[in-house]
N, C-alpha and C. Protein backbone atom coordinates (compact mmCIF):
# COMPACT_ATOMS: atom_id res chain seq x y z
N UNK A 1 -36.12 57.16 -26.01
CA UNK A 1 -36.99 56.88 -24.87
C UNK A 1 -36.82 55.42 -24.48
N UNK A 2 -36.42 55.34 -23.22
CA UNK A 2 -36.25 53.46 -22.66
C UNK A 2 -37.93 52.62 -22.36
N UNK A 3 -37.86 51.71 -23.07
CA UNK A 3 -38.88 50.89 -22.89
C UNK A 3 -38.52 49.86 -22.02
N UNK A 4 -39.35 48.91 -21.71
CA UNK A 4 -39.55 47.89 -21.03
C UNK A 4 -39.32 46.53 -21.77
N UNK A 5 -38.68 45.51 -21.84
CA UNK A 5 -38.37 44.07 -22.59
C UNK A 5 -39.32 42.97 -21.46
N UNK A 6 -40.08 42.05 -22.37
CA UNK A 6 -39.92 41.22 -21.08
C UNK A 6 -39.69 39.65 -22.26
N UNK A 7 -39.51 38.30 -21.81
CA UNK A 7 -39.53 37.42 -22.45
C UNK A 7 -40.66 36.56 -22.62
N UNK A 8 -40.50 35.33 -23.77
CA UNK A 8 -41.81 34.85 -23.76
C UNK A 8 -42.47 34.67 -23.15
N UNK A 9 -42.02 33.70 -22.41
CA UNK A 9 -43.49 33.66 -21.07
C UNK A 9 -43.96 34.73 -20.22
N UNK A 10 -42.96 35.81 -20.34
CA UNK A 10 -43.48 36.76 -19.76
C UNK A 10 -44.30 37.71 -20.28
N UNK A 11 -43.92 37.36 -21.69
CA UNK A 11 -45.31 37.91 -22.55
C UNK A 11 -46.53 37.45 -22.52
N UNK A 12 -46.22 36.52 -22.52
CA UNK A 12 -47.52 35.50 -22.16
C UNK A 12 -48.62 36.38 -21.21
N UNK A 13 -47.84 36.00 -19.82
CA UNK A 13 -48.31 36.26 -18.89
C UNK A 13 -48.95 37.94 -19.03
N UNK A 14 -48.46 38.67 -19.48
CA UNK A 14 -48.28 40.35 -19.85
C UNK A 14 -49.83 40.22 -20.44
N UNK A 15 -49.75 39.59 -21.94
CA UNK A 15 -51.08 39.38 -22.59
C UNK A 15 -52.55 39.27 -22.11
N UNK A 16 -52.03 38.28 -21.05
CA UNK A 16 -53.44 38.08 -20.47
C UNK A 16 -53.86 39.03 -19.39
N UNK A 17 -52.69 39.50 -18.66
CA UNK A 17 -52.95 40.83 -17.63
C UNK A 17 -53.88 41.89 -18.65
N UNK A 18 -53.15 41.95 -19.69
CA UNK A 18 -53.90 43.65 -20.32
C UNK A 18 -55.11 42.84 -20.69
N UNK A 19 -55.69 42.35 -21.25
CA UNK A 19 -56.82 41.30 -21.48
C UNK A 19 -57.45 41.52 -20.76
N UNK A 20 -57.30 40.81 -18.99
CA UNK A 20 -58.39 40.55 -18.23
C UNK A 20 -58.46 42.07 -17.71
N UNK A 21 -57.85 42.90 -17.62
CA UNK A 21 -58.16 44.80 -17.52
C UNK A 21 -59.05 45.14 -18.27
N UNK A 22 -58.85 45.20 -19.53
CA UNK A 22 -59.31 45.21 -20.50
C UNK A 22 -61.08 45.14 -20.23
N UNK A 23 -61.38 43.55 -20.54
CA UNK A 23 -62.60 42.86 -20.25
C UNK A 23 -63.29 43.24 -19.03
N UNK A 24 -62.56 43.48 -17.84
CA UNK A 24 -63.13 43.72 -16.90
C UNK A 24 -63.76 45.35 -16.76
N UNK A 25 -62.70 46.59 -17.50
CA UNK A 25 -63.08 47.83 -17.63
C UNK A 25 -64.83 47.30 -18.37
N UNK A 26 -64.52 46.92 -19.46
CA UNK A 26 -65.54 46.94 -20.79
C UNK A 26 -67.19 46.52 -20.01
N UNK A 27 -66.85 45.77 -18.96
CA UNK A 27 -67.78 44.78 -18.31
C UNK A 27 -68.56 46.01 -17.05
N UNK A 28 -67.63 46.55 -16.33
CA UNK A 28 -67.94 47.43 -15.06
C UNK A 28 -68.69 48.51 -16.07
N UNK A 29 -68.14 49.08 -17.41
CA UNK A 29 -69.09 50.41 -17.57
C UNK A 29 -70.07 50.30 -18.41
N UNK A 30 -70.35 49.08 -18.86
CA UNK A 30 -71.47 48.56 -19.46
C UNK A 30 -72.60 48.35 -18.41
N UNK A 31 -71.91 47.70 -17.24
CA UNK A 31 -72.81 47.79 -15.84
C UNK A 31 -73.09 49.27 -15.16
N UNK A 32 -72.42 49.98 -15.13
CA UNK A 32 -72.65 51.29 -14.62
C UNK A 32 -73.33 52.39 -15.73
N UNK A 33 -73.65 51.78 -17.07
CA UNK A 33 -74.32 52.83 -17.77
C UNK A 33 -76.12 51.93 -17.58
N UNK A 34 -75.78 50.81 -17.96
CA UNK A 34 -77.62 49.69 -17.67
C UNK A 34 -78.30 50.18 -15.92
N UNK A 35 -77.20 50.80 -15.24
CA UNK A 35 -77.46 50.69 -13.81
C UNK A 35 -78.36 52.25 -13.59
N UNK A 36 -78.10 53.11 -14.66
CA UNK A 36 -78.44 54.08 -14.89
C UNK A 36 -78.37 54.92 -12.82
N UNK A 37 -77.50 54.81 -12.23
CA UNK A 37 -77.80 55.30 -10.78
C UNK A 37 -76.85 56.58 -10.68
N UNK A 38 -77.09 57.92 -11.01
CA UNK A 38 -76.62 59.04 -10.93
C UNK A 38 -75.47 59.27 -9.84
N UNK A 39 -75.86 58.46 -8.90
CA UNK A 39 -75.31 58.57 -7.69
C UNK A 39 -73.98 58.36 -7.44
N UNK A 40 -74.11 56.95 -7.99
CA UNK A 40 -72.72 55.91 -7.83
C UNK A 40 -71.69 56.20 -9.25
N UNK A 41 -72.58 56.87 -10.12
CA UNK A 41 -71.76 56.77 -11.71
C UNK A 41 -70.17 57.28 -11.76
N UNK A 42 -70.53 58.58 -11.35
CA UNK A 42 -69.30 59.60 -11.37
C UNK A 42 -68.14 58.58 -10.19
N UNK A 43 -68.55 58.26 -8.97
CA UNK A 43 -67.05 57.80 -8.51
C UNK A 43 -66.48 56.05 -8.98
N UNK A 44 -67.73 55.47 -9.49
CA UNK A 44 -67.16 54.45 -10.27
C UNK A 44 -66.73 54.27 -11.56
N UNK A 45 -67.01 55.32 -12.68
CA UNK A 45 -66.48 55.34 -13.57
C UNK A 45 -65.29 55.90 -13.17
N UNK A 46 -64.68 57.28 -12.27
CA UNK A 46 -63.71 57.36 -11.86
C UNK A 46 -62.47 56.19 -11.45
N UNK A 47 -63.08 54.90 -10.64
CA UNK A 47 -62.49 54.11 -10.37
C UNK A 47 -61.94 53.17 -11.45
N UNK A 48 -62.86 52.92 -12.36
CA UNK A 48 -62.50 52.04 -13.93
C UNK A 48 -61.59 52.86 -14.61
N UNK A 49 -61.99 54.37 -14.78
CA UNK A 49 -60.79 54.85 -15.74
C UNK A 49 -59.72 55.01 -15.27
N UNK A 50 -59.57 54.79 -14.00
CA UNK A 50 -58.21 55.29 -13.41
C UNK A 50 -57.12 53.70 -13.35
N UNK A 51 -58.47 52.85 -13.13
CA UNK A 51 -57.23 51.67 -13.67
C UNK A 51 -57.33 50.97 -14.72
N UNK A 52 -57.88 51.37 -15.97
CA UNK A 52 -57.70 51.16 -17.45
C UNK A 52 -56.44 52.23 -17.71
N UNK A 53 -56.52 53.61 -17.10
CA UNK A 53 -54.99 54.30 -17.76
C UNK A 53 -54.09 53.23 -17.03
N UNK A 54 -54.25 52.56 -15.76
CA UNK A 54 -52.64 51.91 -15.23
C UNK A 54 -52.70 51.09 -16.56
N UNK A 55 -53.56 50.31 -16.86
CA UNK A 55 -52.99 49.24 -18.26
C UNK A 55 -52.71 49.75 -19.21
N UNK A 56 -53.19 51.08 -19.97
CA UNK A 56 -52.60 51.77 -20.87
C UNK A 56 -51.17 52.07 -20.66
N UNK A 57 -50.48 52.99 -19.47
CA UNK A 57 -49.30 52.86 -19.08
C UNK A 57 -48.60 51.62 -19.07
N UNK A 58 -48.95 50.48 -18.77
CA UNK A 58 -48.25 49.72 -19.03
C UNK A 58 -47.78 49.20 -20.71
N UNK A 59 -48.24 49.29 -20.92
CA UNK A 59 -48.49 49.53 -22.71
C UNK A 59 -47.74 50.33 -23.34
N UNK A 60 -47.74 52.00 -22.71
CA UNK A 60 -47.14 52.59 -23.48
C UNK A 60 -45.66 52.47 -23.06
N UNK A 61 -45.62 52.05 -21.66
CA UNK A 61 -43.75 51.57 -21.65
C UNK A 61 -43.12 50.86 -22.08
N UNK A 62 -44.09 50.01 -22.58
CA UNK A 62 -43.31 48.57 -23.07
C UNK A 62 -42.70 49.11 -24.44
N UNK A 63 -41.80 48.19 -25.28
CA UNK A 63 -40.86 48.44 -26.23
C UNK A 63 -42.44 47.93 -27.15
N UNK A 64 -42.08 48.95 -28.86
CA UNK A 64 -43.41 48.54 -29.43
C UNK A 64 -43.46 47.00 -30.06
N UNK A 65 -44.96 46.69 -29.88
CA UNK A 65 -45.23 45.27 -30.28
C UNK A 65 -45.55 45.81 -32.12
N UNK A 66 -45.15 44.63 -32.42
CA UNK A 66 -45.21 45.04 -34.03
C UNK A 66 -46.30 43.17 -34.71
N UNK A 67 -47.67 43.79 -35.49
CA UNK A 67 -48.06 42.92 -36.13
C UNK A 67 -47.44 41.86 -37.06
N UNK A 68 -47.70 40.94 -37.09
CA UNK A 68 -47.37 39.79 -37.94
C UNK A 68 -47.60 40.11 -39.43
N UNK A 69 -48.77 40.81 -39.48
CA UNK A 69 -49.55 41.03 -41.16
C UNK A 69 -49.47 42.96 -41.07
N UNK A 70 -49.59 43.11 -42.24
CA UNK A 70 -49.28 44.31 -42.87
C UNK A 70 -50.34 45.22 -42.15
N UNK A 71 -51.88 44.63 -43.20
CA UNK A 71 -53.30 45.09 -42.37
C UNK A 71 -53.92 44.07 -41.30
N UNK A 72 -54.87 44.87 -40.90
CA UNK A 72 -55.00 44.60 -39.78
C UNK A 72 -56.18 43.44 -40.21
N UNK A 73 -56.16 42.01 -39.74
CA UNK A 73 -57.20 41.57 -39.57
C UNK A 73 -58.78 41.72 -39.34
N UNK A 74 -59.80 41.49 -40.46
CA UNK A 74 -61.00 41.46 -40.11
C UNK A 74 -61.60 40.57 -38.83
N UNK A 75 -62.20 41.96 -37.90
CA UNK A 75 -62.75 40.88 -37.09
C UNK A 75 -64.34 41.14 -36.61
N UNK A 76 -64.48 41.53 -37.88
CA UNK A 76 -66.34 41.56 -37.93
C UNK A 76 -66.44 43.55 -37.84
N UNK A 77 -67.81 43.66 -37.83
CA UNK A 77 -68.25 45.32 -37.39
C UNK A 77 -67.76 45.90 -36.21
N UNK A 78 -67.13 46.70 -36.25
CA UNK A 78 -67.34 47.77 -34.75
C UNK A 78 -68.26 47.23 -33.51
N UNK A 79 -67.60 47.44 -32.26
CA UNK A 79 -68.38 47.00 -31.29
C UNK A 79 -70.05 48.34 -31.52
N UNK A 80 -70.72 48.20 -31.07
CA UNK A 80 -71.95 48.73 -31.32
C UNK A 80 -72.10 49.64 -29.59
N UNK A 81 -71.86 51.08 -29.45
CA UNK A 81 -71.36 51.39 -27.91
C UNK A 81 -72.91 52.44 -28.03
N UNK A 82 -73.92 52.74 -28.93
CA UNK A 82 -74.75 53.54 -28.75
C UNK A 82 -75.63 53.48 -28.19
N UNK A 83 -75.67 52.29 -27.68
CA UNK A 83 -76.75 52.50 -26.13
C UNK A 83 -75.92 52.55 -25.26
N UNK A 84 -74.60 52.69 -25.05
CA UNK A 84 -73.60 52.51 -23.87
C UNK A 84 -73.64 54.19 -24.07
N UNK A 85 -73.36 54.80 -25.04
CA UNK A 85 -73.17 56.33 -25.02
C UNK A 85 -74.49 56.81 -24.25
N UNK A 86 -75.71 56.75 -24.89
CA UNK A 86 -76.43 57.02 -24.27
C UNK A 86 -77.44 56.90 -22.96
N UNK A 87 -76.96 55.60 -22.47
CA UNK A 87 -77.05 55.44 -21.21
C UNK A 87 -76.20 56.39 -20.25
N UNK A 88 -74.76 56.93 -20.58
CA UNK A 88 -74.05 57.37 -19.80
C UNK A 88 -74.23 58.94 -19.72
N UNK A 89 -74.70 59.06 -21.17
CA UNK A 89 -75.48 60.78 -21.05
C UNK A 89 -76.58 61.01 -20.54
N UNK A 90 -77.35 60.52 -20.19
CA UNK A 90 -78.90 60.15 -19.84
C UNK A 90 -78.03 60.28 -18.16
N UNK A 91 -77.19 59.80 -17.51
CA UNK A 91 -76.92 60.00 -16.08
C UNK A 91 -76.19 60.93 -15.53
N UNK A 92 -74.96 61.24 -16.67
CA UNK A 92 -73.91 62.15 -16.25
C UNK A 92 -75.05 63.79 -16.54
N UNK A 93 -75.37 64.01 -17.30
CA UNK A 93 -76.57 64.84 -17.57
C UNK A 93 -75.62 66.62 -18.05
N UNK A 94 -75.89 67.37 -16.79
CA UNK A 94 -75.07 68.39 -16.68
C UNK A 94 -73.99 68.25 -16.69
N UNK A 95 -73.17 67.32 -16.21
CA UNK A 95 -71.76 66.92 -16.04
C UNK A 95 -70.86 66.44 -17.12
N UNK A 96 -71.75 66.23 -18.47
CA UNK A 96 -71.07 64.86 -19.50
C UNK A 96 -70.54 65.66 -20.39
N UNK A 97 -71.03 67.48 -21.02
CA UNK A 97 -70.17 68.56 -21.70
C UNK A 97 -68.75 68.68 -20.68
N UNK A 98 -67.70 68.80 -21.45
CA UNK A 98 -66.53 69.21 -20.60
C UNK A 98 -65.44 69.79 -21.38
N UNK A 99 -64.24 70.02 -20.86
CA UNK A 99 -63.63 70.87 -21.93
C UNK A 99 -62.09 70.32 -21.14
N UNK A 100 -61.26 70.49 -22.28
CA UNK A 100 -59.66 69.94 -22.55
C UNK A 100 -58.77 70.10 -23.06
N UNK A 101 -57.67 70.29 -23.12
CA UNK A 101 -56.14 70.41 -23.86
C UNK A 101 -56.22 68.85 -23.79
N UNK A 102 -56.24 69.01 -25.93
CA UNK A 102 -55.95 68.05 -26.25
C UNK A 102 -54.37 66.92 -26.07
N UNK A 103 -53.56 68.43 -26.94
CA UNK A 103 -52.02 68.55 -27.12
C UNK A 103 -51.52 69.62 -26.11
N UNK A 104 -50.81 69.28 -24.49
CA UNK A 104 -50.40 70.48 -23.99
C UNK A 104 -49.00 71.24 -24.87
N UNK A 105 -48.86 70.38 -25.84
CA UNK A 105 -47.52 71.54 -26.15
C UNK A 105 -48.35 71.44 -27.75
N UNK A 106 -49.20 71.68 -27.90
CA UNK A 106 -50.25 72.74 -29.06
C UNK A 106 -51.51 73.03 -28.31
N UNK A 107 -51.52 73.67 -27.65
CA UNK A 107 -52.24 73.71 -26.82
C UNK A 107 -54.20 74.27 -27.61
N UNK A 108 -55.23 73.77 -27.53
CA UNK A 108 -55.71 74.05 -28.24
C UNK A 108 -57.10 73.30 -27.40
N UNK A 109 -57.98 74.24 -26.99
CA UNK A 109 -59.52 73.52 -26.15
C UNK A 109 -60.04 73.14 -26.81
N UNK A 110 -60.56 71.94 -26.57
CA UNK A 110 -61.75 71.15 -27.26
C UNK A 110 -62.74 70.82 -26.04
N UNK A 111 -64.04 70.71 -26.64
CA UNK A 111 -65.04 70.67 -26.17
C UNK A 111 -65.32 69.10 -26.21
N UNK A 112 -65.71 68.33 -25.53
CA UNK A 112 -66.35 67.32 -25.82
C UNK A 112 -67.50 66.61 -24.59
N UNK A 113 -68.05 65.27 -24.55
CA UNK A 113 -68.54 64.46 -23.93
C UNK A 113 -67.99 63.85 -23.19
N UNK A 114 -68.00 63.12 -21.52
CA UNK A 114 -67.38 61.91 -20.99
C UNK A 114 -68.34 60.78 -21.85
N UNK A 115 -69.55 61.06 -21.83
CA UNK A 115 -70.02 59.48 -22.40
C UNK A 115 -69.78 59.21 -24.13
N UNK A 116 -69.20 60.42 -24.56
CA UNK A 116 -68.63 60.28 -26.17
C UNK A 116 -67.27 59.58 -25.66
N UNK A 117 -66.61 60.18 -25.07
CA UNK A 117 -65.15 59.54 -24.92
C UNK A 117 -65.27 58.47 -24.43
N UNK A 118 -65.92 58.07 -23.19
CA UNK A 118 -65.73 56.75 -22.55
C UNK A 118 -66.36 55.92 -23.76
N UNK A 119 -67.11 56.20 -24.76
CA UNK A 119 -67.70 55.36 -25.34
C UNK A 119 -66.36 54.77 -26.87
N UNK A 120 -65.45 56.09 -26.99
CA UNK A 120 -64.59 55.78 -28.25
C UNK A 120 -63.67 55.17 -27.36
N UNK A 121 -63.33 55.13 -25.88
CA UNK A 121 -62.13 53.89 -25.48
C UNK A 121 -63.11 52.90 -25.55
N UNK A 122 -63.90 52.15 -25.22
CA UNK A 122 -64.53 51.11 -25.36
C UNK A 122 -64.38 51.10 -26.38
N UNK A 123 -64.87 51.25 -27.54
CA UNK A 123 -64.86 50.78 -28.87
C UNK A 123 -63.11 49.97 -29.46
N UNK A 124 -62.05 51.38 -28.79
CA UNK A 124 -60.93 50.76 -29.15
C UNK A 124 -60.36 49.82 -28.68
N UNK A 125 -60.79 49.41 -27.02
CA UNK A 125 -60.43 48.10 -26.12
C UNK A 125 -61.22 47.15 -26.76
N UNK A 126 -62.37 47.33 -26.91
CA UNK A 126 -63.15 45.92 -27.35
C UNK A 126 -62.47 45.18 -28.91
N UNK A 127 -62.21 45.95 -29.52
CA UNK A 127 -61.61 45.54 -31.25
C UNK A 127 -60.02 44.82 -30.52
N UNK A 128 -59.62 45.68 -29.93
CA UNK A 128 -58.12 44.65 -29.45
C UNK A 128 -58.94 43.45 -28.50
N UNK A 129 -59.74 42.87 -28.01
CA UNK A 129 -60.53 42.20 -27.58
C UNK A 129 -60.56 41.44 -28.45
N UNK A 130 -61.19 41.38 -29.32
CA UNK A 130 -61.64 40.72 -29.97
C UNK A 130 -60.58 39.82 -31.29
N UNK A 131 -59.47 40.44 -31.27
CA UNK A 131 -58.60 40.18 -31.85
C UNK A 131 -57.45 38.91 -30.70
N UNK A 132 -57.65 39.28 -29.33
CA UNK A 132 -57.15 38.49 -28.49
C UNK A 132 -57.87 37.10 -28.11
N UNK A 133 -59.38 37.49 -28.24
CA UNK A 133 -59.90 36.02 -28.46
C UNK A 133 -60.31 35.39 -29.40
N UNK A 134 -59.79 35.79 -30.46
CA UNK A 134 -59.47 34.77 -31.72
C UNK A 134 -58.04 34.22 -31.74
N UNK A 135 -57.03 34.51 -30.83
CA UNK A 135 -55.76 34.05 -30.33
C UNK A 135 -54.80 34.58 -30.90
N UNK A 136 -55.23 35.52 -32.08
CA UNK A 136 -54.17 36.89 -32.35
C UNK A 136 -53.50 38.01 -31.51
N UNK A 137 -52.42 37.30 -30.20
CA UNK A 137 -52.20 38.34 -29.48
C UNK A 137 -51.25 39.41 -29.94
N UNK A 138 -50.39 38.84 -30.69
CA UNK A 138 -49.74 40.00 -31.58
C UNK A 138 -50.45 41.40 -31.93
N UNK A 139 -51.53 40.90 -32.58
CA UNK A 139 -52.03 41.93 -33.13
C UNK A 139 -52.63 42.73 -31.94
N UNK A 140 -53.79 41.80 -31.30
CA UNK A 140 -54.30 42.43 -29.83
C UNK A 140 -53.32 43.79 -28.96
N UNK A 141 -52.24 43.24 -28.86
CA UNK A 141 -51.09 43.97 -28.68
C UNK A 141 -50.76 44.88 -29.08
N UNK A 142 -50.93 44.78 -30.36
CA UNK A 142 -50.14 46.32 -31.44
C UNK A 142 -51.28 47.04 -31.34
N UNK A 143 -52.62 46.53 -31.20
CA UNK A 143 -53.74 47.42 -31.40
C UNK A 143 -53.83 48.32 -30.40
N UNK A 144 -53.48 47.52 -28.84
CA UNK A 144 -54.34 48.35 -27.58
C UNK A 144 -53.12 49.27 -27.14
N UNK A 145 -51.63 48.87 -27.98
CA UNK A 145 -50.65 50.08 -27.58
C UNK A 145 -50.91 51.17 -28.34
N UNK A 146 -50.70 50.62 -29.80
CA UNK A 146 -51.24 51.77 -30.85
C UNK A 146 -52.42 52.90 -30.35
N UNK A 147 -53.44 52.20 -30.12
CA UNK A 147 -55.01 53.13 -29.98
C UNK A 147 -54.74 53.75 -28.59
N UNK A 148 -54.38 53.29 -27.87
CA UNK A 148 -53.39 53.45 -26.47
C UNK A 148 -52.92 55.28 -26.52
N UNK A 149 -51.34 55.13 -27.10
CA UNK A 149 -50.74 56.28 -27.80
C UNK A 149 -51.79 57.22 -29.00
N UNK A 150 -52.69 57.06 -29.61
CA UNK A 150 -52.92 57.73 -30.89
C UNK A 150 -54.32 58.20 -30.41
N UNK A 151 -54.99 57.21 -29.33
CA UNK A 151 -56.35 57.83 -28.98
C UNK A 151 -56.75 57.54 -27.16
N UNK A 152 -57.15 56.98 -27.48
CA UNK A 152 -57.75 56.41 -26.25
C UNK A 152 -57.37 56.56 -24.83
N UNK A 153 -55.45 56.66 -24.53
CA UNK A 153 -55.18 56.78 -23.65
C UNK A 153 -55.20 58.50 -23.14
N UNK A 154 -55.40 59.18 -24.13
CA UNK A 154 -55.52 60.56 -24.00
C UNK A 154 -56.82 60.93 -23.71
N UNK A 155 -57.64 60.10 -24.31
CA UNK A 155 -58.92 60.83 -24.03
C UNK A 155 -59.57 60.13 -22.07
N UNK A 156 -58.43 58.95 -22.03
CA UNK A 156 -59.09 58.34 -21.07
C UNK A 156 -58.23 59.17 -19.93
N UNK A 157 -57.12 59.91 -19.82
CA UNK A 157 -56.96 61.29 -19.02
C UNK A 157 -57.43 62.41 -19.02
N UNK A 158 -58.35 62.87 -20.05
CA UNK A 158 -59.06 63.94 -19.78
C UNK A 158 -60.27 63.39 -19.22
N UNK A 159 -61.26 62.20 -19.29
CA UNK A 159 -62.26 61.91 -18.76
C UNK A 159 -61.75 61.75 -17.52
N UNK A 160 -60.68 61.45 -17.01
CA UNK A 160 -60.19 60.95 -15.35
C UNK A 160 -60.39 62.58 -14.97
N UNK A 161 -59.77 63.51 -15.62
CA UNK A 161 -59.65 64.84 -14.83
C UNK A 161 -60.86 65.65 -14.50
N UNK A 162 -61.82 65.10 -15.78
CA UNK A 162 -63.42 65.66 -15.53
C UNK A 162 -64.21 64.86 -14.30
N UNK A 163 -63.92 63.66 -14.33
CA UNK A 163 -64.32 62.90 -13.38
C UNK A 163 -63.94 63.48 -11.76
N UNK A 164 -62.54 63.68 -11.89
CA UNK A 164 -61.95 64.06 -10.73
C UNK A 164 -62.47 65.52 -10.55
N UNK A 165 -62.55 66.47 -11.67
CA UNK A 165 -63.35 67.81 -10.96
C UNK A 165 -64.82 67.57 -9.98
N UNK A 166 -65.34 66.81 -11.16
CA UNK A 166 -66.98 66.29 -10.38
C UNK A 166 -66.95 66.03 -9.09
N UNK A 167 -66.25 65.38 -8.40
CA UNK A 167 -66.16 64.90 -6.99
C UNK A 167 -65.44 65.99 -6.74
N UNK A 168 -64.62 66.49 -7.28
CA UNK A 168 -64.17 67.58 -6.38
C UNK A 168 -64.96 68.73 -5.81
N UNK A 169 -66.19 69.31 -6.20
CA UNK A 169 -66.82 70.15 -6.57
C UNK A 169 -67.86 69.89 -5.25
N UNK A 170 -68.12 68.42 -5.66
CA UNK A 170 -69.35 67.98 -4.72
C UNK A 170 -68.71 67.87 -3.45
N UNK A 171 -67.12 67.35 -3.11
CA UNK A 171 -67.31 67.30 -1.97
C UNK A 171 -66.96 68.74 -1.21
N UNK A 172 -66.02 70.09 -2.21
CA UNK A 172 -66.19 71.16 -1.78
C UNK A 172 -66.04 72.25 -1.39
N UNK A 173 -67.22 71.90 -2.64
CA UNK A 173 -68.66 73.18 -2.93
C UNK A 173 -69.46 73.03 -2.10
N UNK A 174 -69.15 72.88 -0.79
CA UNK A 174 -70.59 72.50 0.47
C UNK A 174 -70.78 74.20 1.06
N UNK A 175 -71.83 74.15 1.63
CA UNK A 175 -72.33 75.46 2.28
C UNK A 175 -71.80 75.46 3.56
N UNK A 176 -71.23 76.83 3.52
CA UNK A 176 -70.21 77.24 4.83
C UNK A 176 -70.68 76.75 6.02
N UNK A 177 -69.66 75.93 6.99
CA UNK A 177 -70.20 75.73 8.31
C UNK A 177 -70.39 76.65 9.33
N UNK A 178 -71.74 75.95 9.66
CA UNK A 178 -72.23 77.30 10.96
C UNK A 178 -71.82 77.07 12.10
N UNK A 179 -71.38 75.89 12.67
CA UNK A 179 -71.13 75.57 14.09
C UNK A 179 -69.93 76.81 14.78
N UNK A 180 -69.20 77.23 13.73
CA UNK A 180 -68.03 78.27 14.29
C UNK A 180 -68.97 79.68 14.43
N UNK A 181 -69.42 80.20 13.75
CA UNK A 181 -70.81 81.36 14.11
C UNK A 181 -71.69 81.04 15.69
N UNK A 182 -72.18 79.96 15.76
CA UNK A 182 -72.85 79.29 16.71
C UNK A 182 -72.05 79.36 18.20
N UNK A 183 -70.87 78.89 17.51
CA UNK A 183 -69.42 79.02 19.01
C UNK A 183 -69.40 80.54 19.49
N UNK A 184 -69.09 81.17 18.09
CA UNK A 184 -68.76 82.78 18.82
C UNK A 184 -69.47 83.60 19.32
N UNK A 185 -71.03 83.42 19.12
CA UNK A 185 -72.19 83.83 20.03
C UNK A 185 -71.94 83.15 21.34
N UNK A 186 -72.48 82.02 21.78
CA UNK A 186 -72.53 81.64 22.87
C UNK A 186 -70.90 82.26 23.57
N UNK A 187 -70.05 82.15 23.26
CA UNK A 187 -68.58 82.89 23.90
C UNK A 187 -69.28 84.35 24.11
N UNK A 188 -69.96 85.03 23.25
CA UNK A 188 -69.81 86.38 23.01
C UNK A 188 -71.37 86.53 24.27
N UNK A 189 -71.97 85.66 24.70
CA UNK A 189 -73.04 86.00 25.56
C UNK A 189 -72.25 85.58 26.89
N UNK A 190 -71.17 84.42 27.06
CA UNK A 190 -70.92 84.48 28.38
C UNK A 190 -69.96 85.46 28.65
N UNK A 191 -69.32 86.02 28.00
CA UNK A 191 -68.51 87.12 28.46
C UNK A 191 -69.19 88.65 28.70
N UNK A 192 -70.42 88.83 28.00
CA UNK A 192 -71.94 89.99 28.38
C UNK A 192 -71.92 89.67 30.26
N UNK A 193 -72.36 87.94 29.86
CA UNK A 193 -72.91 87.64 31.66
C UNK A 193 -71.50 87.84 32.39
N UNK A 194 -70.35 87.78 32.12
CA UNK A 194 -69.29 88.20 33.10
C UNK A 194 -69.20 89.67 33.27
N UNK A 195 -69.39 90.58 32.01
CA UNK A 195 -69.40 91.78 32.48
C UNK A 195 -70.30 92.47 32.99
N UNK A 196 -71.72 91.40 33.58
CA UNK A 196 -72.37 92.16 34.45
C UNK A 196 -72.81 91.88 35.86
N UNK A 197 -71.54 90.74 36.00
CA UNK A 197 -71.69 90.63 37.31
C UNK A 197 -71.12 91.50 38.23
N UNK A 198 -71.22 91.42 39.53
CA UNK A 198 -71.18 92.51 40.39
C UNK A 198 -69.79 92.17 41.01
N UNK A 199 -68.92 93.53 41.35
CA UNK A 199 -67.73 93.30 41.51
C UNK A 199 -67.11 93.64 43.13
């Protein structure tokens, strides 16, 4: 499979792109679960996950980044996402059960949550986070491709596709328009008044 090379500074530069994605996803759905607004949830979390997978893709093309150290650096507890989970179930409500092919070539349904899933990519962006601002980008790197490929970027395409049914549904699942019923009466009464005029 062909990957992508780039050079130092262009790593550089690379680093801080997936970073400020990164931070900025982590930031918008922390705001959209505190915002608790039913309304706006579904097409803005749509909008965040759809460009957290572009940075995952970028990730998974690149050639793999490989850690400096064997294990992985301590960098304190787990981000803490259980009021983020449950803020997002508390809005998505009916909508947040959903169902998925995990593996399309093992094909096999699983049942799960959007606010379980959106809540295990957060957890795995924030730990490569946190590893990037202690100035370990190596590792930052190996982490958010790794969790990328092994979790996160998978689950963050099935939440895009649940997302994308939701709007699909709402915009339609609308109740049949009447204006064409409405047309073919009024047609169907002036052609009565033509056939009873006098000839």
């Amino acid at each position: 499979m062909a990957t992508t090379t780039v050079t130092t500074s262009e790593g550089e530069d690379f680093s801080t792109q997936i970073a400020d994605s990164v931070e900025s996803f982590l930031i918008a759905v922390r705001a959209i679960a505190a915002e608790g607004n039913a309304g706006s949830a579904v097409p803005l979390l749509l909008l965040e996950v759809s460009q957290v997978l572009l940075t995952g893709a970028r990730l998974g093309a690149h050639q793999d980044f490989e850690p400096r150290e064997e294990y992985q650096p301590d960098v304190g507890e787990e981000a803490d996402v259980d009021e983020l989970r449950m803020g997002l179930a508390g809005i998505l409500d009916s909508v947040d059960t959903y169902s998925f092919v995990f593996d399309p070539y093992e094909p096999e349904i699983v049942i799960s949550q959007i606010s379980d899933d959106v809540s295990s990519i957060v957890a795995d962006l924030e730990n490569g986070l946190r590893h990037f601002r202690r100035g370990d980008v190596d590792e930052a790197l190996w982490w958010w491709q790794f969790s990328y490929v092994n979790n996160w970027g998978n689950l963050a395409g099935a939440v895009l596709n649940a997302l994308l049914m939701v709007v699909a549904h709402d915009r339609l699942d609308a109740e049949p328009f009447t204006g064409e019923d409405e047309d073919v009466a009024a047609a169907n009464e002036m052609l009565e008044g033509e056939a009873e005029l006098p000839r």
